[in-house]
Protein backbone atom coordinates (compact mmCIF):
# COMPACT_ATOMS: atom_id res chain seq x y z
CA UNK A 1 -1.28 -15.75 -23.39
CA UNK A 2 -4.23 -17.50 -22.21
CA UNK A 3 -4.60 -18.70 -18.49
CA UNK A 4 -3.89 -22.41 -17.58
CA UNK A 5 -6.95 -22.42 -16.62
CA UNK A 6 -8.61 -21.46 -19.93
CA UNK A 7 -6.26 -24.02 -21.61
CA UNK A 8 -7.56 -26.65 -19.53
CA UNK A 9 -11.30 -25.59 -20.34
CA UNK A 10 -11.69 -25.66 -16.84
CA UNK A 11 -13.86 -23.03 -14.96
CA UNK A 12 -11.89 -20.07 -12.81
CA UNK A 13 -12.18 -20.94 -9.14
CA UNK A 14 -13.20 -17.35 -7.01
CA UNK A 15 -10.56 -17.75 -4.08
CA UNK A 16 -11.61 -14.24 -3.19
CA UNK A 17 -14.33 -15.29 -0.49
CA UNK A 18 -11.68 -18.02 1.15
CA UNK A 19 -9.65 -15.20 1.50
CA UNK A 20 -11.89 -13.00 3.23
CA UNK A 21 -12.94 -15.63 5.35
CA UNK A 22 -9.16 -16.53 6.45
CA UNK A 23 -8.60 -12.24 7.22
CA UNK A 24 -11.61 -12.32 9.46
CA UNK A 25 -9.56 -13.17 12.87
CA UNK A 26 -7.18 -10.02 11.87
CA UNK A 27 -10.19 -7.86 12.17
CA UNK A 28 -11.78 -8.67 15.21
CA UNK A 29 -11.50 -5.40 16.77
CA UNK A 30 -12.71 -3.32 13.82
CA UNK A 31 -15.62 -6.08 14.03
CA UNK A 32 -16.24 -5.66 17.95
CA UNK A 33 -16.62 -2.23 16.93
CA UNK A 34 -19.29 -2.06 14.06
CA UNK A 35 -21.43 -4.90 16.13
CA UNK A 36 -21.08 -2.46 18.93
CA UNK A 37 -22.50 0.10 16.74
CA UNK A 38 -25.01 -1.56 15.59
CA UNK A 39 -26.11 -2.95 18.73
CA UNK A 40 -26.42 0.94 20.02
CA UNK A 41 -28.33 2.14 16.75
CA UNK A 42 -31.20 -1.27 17.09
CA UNK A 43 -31.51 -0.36 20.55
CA UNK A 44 -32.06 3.67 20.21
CA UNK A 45 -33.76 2.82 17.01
CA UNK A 46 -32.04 5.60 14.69
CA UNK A 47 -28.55 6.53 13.33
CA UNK A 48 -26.06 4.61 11.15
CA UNK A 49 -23.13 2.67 11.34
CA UNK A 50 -21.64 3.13 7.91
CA UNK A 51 -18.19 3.90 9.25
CA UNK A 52 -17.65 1.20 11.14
CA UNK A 53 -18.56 -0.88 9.08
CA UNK A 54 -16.59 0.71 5.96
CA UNK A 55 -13.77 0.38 8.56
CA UNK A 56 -14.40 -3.10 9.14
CA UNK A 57 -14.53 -3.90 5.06
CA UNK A 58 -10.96 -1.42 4.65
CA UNK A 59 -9.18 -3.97 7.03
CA UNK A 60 -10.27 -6.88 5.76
CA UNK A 61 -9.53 -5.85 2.03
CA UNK A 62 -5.99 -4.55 3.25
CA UNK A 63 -5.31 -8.20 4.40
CA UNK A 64 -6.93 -9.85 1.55
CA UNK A 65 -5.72 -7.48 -1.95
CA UNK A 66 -2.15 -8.79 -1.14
CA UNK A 67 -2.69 -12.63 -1.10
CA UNK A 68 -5.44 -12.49 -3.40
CA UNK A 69 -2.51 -10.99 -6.13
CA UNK A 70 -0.87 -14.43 -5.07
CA UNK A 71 -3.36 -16.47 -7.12
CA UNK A 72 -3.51 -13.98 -10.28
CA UNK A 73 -1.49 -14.93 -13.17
């Protein structure tokens, strides 16, 4: 069974990013915490902040996978 939107011969829309977007205000805290980071790294001038901001990306896809499924046929 072919999409409705292969039927159509219309092109597939990528709501993934408008998703993201709309999940940003549920991760402000993991966000205040990676800028924090990486405001501490720029001004010692070495380290990483590759958990925080892995921690920041883990929220955001927790909020987004679920509504994302919403749009899949």
């Amino acid at each position: 069974m072919l999409a409705s939107w292969m039927e159509a011969g219309e092109d597939p829309v990528d709501v993934m990013p408008e998703i993201r977007k709309a999940c940003e205000p549920k991760c402000v805290e993991s966000f205040k915490l990676y800028r924090a980071c990486v405001d501490r790294i720029t001004a010692k001038g070495d380290g990483a902040c590759d958990g925080q901001y892995f921690d920041y990306l883990k929220c955001i896809d927790k909020c987004s996978v679920p509504q994302l499924f919403k749009h899949l046929k």
